[in-house]
PDB file of N, CA and C in Angstrom:
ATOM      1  N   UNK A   1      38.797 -13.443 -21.424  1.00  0.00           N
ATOM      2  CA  UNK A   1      38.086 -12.180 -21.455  1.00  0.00           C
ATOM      3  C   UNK A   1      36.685 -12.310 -22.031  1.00  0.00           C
ATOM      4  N   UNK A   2      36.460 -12.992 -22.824  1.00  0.00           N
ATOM      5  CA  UNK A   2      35.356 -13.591 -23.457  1.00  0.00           C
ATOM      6  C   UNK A   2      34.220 -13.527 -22.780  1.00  0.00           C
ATOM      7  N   UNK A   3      34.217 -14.882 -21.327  1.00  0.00           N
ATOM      8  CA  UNK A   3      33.429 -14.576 -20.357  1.00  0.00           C
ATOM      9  C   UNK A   3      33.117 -13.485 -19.725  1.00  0.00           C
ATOM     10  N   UNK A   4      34.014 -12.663 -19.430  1.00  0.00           N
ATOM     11  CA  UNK A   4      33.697 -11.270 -18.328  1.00  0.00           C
ATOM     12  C   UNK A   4      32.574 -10.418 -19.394  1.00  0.00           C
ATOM     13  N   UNK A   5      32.952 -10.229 -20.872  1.00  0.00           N
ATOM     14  CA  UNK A   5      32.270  -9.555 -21.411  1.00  0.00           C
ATOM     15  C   UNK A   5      30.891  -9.876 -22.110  1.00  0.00           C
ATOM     16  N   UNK A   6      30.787 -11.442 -21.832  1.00  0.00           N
ATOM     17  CA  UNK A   6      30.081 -11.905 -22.424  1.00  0.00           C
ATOM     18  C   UNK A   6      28.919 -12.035 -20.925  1.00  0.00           C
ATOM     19  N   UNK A   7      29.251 -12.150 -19.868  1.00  0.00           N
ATOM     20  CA  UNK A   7      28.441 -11.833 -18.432  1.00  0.00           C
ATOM     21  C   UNK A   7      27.997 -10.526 -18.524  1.00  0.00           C
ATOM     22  N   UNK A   8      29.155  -9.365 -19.095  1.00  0.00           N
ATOM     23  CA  UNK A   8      28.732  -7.862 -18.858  1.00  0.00           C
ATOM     24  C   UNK A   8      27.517  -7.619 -20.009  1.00  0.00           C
ATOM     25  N   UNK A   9      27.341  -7.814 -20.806  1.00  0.00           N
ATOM     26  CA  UNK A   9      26.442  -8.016 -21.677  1.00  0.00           C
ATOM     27  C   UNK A   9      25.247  -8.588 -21.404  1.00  0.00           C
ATOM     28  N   UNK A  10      25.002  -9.853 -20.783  1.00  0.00           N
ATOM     29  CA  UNK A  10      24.274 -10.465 -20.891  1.00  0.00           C
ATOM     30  C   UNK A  10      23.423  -9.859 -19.239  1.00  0.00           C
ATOM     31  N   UNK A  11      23.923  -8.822 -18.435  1.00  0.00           N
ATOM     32  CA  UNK A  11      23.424  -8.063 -17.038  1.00  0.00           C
ATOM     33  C   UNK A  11      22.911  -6.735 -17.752  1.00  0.00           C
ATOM     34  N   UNK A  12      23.548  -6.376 -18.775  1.00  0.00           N
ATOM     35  CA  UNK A  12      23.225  -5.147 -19.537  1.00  0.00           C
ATOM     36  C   UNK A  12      21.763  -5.463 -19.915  1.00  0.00           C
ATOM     37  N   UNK A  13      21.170  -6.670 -20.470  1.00  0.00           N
ATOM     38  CA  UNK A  13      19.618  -7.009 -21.341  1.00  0.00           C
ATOM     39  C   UNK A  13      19.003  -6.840 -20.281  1.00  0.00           C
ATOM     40  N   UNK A  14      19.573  -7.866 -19.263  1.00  0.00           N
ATOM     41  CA  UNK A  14      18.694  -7.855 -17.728  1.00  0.00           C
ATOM     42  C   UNK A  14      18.455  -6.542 -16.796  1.00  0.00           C
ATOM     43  N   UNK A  15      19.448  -5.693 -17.081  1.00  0.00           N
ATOM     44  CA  UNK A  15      19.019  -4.212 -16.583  1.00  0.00           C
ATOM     45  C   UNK A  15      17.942  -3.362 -17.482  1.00  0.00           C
ATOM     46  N   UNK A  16      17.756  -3.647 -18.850  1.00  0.00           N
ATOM     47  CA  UNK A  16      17.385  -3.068 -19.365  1.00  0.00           C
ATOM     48  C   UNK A  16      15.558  -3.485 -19.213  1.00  0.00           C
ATOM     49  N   UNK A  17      15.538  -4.634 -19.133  1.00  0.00           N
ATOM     50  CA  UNK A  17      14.464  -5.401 -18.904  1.00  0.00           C
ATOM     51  C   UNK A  17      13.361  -5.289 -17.677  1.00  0.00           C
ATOM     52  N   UNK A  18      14.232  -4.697 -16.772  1.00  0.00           N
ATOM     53  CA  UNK A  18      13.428  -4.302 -15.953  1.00  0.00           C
ATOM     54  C   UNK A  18      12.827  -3.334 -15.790  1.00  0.00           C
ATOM     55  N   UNK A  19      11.771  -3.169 -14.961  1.00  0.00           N
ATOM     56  CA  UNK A  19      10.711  -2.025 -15.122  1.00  0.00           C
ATOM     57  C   UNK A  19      11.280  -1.710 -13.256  1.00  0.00           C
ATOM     58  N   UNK A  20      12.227  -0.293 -13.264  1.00  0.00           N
ATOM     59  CA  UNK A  20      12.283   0.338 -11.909  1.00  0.00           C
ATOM     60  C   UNK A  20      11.819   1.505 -11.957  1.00  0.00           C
ATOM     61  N   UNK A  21      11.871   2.498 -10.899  1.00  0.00           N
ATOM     62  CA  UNK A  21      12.054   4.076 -11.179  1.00  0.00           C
ATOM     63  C   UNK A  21      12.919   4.286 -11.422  1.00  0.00           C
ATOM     64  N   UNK A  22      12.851   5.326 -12.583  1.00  0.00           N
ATOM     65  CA  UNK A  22      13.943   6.083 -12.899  1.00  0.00           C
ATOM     66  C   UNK A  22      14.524   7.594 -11.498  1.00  0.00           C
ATOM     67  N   UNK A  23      13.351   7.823 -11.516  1.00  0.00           N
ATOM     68  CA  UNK A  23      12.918   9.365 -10.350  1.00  0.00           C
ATOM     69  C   UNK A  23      12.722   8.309  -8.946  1.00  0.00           C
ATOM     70  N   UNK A  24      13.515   9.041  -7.791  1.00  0.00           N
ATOM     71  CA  UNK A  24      13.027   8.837  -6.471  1.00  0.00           C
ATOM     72  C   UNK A  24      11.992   9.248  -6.382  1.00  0.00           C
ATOM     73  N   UNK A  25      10.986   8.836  -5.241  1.00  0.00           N
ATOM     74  CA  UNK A  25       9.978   9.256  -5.390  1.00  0.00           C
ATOM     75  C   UNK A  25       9.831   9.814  -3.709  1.00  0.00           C
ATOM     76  N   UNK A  26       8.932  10.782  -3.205  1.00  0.00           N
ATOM     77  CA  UNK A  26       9.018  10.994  -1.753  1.00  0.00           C
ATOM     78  C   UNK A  26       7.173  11.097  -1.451  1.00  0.00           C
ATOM     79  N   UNK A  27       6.720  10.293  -1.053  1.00  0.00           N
ATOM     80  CA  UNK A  27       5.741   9.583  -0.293  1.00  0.00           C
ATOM     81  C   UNK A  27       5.612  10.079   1.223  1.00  0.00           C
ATOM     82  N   UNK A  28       4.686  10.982   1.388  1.00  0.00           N
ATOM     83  CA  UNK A  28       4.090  11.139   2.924  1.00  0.00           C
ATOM     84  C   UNK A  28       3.262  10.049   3.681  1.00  0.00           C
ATOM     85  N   UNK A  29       4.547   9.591   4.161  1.00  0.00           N
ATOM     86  CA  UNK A  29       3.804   7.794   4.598  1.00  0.00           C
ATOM     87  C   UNK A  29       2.976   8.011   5.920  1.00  0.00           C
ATOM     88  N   UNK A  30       3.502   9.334   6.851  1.00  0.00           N
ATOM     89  CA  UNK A  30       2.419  10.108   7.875  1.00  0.00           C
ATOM     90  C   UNK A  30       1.092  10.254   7.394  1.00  0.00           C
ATOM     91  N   UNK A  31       0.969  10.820   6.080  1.00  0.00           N
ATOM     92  CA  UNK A  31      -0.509  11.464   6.058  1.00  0.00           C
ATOM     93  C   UNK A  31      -1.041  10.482   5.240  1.00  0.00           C
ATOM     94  N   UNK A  32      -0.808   9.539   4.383  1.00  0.00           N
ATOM     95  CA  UNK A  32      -1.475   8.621   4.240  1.00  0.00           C
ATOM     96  C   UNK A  32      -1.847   7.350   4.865  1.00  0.00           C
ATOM     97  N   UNK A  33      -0.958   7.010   5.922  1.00  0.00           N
ATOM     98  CA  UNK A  33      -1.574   6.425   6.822  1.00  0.00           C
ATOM     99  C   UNK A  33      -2.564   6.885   7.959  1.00  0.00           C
ATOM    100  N   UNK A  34      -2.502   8.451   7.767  1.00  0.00           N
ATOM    101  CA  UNK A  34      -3.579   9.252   8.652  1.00  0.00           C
ATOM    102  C   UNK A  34      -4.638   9.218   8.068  1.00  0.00           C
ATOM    103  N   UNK A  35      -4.534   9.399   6.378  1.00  0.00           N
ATOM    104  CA  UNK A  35      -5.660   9.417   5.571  1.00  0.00           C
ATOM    105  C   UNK A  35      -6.341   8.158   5.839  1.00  0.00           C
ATOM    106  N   UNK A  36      -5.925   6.906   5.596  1.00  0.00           N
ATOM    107  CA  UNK A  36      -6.781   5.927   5.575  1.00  0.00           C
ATOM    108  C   UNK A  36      -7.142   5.674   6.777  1.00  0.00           C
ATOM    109  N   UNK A  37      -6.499   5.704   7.893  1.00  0.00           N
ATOM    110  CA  UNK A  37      -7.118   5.827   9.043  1.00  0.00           C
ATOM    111  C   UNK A  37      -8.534   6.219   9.706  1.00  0.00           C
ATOM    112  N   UNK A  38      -8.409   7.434   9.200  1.00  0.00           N
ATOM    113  CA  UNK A  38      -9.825   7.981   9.000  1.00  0.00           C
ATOM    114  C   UNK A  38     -10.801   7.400   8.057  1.00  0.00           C
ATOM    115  N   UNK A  39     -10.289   7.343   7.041  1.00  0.00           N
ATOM    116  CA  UNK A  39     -11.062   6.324   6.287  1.00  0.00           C
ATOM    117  C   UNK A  39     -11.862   5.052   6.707  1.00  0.00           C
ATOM    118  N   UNK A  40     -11.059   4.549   7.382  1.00  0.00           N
ATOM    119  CA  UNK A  40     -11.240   3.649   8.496  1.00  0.00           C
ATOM    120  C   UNK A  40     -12.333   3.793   9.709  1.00  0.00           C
ATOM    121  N   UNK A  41     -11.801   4.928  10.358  1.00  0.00           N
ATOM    122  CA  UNK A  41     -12.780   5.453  11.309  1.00  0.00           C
ATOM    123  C   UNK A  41     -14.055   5.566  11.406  1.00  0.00           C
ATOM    124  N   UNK A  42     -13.920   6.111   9.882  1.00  0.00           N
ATOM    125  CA  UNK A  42     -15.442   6.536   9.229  1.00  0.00           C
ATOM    126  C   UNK A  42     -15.942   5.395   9.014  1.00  0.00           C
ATOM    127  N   UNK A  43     -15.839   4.780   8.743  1.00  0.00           N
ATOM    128  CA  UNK A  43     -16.892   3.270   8.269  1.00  0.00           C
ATOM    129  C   UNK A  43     -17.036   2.720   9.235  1.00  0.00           C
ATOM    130  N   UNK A  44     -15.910   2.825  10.395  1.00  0.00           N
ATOM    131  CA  UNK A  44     -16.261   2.296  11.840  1.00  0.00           C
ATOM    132  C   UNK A  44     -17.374   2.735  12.808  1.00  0.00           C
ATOM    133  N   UNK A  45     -17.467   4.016  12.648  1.00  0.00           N
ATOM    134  CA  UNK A  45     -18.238   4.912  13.361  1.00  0.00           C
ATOM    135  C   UNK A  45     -20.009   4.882  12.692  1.00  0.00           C
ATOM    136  N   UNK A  46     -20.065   4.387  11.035  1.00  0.00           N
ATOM    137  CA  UNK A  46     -20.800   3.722  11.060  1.00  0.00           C
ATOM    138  C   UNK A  46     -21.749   2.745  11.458  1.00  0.00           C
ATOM    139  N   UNK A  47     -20.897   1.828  12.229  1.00  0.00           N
ATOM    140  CA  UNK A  47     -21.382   0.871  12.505  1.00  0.00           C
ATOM    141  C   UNK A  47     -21.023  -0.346  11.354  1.00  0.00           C
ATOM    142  N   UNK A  48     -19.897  -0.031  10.851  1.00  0.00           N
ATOM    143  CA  UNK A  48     -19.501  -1.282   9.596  1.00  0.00           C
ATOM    144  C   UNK A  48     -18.150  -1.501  10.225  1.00  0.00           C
ATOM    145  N   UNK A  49     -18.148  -2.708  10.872  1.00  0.00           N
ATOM    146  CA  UNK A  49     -16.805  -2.759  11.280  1.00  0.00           C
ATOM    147  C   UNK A  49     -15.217  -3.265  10.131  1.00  0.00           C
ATOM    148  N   UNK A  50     -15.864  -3.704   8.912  1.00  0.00           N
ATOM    149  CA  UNK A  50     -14.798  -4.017   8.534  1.00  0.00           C
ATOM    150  C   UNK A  50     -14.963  -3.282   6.729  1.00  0.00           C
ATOM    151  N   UNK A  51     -13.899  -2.992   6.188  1.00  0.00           N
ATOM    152  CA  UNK A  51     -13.450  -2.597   4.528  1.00  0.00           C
ATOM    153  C   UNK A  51     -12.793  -2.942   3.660  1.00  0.00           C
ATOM    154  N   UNK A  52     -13.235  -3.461   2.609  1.00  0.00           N
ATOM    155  CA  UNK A  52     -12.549  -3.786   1.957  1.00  0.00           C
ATOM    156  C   UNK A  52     -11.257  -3.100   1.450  1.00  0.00           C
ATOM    157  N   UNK A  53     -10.014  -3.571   1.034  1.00  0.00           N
ATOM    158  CA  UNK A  53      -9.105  -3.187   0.448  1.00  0.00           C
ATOM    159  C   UNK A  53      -9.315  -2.097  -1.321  1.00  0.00           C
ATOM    160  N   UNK A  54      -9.674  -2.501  -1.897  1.00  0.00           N
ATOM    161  CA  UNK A  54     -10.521  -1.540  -3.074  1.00  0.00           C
ATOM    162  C   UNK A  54     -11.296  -0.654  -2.520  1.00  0.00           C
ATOM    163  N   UNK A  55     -12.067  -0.601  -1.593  1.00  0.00           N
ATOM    164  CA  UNK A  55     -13.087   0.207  -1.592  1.00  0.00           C
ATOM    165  C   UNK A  55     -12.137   1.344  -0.668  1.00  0.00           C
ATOM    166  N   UNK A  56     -11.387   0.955   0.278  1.00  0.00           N
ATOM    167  CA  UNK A  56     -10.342   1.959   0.873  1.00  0.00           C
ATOM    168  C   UNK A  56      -9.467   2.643  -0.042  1.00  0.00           C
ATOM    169  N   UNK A  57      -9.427   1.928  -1.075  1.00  0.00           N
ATOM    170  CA  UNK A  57      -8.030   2.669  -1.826  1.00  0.00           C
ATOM    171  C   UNK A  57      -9.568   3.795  -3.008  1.00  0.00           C
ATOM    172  N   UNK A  58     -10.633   3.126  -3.030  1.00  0.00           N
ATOM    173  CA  UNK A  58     -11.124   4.273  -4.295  1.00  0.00           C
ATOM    174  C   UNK A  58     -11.264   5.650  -3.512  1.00  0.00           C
ATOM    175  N   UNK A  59     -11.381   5.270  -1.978  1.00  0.00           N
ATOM    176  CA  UNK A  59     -11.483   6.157  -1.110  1.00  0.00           C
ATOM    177  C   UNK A  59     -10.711   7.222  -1.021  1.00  0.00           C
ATOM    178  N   UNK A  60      -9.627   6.985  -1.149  1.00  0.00           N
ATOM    179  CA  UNK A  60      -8.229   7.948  -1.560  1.00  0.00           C
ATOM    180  C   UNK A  60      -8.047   9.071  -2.101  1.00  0.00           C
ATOM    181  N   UNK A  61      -8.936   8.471  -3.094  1.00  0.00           N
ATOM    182  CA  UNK A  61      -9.398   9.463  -4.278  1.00  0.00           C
ATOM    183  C   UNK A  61      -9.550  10.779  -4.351  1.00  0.00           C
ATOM    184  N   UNK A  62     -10.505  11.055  -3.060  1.00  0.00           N
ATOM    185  CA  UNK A  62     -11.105  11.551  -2.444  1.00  0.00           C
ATOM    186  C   UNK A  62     -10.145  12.857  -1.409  1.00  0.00           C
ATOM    187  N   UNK A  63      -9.524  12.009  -1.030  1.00  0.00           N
ATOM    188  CA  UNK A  63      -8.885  12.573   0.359  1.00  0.00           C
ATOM    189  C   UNK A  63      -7.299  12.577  -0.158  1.00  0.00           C
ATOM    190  N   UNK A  64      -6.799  12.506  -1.092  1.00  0.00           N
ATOM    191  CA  UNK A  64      -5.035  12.558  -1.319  1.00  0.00           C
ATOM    192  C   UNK A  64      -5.070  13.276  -2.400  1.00  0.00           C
ATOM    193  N   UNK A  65      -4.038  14.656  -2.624  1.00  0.00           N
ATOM    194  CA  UNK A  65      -3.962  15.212  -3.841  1.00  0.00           C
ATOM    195  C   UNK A  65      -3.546  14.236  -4.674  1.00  0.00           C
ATOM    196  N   UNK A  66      -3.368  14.746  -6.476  1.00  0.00           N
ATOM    197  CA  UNK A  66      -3.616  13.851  -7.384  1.00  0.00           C
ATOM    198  C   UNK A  66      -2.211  13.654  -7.148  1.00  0.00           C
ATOM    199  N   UNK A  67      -1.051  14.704  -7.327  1.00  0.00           N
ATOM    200  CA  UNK A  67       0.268  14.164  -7.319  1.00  0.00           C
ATOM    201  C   UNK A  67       0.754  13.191  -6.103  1.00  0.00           C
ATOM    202  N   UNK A  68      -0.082  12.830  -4.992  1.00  0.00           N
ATOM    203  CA  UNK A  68       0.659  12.104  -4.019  1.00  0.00           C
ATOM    204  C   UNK A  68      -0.361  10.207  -4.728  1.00  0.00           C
ATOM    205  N   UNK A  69      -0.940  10.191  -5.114  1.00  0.00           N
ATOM    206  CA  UNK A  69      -2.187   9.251  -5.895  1.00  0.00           C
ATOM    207  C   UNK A  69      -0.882   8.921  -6.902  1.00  0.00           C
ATOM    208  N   UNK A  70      -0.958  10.162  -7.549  1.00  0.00           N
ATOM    209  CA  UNK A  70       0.314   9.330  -8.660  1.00  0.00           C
ATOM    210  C   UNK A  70       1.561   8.750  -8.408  1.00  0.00           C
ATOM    211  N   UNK A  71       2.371   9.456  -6.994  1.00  0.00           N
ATOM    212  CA  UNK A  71       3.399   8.640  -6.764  1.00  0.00           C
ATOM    213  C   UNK A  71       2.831   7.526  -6.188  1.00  0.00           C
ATOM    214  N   UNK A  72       1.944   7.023  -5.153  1.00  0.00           N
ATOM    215  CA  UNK A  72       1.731   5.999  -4.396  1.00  0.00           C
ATOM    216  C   UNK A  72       1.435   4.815  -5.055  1.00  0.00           C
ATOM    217  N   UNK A  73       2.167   3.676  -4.795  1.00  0.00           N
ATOM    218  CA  UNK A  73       1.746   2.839  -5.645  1.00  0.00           C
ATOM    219  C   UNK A  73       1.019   1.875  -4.459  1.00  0.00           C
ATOM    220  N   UNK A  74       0.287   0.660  -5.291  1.00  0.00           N
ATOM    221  CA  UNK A  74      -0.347  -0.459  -4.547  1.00  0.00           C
ATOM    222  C   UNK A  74       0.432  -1.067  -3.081  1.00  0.00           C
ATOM    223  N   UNK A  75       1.788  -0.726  -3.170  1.00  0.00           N
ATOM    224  CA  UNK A  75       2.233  -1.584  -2.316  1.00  0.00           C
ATOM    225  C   UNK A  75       2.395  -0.503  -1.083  1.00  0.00           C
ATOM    226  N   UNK A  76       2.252   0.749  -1.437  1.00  0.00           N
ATOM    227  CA  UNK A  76       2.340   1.852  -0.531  1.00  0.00           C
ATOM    228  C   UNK A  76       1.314   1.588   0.356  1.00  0.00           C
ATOM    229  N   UNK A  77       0.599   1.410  -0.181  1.00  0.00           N
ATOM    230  CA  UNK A  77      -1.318   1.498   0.511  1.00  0.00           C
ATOM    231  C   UNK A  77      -1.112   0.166   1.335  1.00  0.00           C
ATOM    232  N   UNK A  78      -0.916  -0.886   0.519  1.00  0.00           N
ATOM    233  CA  UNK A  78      -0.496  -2.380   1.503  1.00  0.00           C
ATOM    234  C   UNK A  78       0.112  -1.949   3.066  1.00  0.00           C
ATOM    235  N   UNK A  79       1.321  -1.945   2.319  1.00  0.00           N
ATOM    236  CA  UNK A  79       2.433  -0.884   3.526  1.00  0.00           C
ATOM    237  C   UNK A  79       1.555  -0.636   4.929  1.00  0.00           C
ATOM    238  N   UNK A  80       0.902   0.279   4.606  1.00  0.00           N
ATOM    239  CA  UNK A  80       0.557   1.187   5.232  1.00  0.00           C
ATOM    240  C   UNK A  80      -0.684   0.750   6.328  1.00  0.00           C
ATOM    241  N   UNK A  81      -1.775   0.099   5.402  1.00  0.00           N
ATOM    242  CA  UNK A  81      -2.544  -0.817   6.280  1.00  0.00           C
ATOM    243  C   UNK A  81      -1.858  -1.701   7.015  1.00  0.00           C
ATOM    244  N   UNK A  82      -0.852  -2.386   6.672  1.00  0.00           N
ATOM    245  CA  UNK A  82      -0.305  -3.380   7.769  1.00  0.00           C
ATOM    246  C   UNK A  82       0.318  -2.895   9.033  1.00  0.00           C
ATOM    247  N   UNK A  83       0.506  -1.293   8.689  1.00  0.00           N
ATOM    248  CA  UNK A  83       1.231  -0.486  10.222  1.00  0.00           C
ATOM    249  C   UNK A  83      -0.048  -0.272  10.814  1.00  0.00           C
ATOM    250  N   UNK A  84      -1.312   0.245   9.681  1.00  0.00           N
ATOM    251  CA  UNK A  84      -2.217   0.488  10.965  1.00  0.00           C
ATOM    252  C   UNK A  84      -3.060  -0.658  11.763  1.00  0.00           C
ATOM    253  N   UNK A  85      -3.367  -2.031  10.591  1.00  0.00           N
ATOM    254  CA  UNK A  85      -3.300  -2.942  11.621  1.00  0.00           C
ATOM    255  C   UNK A  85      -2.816  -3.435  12.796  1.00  0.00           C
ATOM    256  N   UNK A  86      -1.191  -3.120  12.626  1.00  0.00           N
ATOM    257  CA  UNK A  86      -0.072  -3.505  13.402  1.00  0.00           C
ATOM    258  C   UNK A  86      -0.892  -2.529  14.747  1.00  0.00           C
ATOM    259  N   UNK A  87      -1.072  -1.282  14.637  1.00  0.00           N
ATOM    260  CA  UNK A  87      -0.617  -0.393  15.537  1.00  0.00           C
ATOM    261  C   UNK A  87      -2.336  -0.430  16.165  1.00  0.00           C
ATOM    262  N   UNK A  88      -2.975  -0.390  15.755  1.00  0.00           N
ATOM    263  CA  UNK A  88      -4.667  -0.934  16.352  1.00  0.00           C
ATOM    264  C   UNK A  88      -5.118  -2.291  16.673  1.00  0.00           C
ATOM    265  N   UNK A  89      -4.419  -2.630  16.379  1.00  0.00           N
ATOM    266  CA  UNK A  89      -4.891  -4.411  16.963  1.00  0.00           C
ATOM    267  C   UNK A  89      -5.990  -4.817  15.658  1.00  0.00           C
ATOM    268  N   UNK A  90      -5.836  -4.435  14.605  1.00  0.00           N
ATOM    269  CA  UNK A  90      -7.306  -4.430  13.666  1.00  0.00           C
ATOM    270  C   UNK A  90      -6.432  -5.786  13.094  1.00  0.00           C
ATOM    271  N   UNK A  91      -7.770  -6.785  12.383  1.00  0.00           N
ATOM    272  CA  UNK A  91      -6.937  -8.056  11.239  1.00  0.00           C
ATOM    273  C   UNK A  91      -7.251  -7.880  10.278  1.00  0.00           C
ATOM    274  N   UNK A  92      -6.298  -8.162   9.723  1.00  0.00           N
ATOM    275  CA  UNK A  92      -6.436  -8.287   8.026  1.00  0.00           C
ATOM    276  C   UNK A  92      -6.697  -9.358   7.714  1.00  0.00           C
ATOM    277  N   UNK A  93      -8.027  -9.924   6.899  1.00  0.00           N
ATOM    278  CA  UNK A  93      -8.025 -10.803   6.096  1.00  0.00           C
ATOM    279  C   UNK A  93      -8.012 -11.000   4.154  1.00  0.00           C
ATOM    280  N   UNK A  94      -7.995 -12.032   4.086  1.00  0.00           N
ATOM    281  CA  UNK A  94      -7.857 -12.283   2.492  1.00  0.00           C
ATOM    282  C   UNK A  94      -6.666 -12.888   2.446  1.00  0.00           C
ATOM    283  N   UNK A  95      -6.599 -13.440   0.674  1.00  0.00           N
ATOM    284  CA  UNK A  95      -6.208 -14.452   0.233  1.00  0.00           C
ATOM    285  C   UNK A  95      -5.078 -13.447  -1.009  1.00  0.00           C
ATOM    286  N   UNK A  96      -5.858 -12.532  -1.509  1.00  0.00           N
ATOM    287  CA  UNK A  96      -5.150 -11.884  -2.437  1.00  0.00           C
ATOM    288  C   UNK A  96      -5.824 -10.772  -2.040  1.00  0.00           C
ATOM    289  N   UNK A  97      -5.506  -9.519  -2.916  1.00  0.00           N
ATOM    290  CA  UNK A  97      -5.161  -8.135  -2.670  1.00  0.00           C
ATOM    291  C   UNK A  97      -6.726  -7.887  -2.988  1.00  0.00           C
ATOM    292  N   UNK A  98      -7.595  -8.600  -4.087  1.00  0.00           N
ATOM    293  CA  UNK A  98      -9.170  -8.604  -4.304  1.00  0.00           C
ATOM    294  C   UNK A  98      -9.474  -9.232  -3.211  1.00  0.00           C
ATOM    295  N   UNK A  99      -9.494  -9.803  -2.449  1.00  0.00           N
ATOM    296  CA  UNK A  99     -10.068 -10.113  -0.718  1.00  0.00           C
ATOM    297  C   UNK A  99      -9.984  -9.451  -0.194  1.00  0.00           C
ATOM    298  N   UNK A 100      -8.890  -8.677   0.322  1.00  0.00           N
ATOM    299  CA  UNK A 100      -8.325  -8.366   1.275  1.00  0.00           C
ATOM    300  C   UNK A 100      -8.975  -7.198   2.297  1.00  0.00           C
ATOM    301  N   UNK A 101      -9.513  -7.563   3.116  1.00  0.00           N
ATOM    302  CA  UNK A 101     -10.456  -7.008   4.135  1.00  0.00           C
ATOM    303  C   UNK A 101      -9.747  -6.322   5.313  1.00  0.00           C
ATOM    304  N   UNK A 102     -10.140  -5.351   6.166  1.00  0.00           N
ATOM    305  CA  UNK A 102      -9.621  -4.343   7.610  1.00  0.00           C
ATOM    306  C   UNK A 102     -11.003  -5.051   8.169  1.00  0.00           C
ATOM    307  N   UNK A 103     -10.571  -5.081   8.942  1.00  0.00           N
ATOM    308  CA  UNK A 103     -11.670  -5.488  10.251  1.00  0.00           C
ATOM    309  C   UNK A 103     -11.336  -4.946  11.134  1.00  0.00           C
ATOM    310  N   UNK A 104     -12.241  -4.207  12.280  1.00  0.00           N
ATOM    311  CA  UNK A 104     -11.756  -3.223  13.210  1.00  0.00           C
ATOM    312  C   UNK A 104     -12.748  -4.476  14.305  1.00  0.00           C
ATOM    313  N   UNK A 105     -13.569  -5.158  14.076  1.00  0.00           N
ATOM    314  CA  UNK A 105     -13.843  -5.432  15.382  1.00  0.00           C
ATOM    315  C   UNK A 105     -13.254  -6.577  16.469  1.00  0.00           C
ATOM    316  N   UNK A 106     -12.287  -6.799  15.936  1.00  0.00           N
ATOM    317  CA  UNK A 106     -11.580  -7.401  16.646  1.00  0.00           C
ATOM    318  C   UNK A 106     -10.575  -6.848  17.628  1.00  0.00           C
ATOM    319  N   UNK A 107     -10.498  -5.600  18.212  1.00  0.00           N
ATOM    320  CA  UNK A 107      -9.626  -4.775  18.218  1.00  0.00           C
ATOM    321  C   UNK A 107      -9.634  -5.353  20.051  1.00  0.00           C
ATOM    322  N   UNK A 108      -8.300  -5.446  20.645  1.00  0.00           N
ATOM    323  CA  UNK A 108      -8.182  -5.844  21.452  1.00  0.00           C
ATOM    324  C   UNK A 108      -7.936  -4.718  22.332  1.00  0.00           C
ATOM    325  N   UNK A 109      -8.735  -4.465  23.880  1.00  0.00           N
ATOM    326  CA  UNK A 109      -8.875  -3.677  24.796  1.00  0.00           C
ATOM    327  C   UNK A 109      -7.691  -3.976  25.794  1.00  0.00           C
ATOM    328  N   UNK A 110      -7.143  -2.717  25.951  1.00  0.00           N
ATOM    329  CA  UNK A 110      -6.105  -3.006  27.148  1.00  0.00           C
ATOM    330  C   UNK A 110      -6.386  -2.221  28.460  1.00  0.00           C
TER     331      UNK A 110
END
């Protein structure tokens, strides 16, 4: 018995240790991928074909109430660029998340 309780214990530190949500959280993954989209658009329509990853997310700021900013975390925004890459033909470059560039002019014509 020793072991079982001495395993149950020792999953107890390791639960405790971690950093999860406590609260579900519910994320409008529609309108923030609409949001940055546009975001997108806009710098396109510029004449700047590509954005950085930071400079899209300070963008946010801007355009997402504060409570949807507070649930969204970094990986939401990731997420989310990689569908709209996916779904525009746009590439992502970079090495880490401080690189990490949208490029729209690569966008392949069908």
């Amino acid at each position: 018995m020793g072991g079982v309780e001495n395993a149950t214990s020792m999953s107890n530190k390791i639960v405790d240790q971690l950093n999860y949500a406590r609260t579900a959280k519910h994320i409008d993954l529609k309108l923030l991928k609409k949001e940055l989209k546009q975001a997108i658009d806009v710098r396109k329509a510029t004449s700047r074909p590509s954005i950085d990853f930071q400079t899209l997310l300070t963008s946010m700021g801007r355009r997402l109430s504060e409570e949807m900013i507070e649930q969204c975390s970094i990986s939401y925004y990731f997420i989310s660029i990689l569908h709209l890459c996916n779904e525009n033909n746009w590439e992502l470059t970079g090495r880490s998340l401080n690189e990490l560039t949208v490029n729209t002019c690569c966008e392949i014509i069908k």
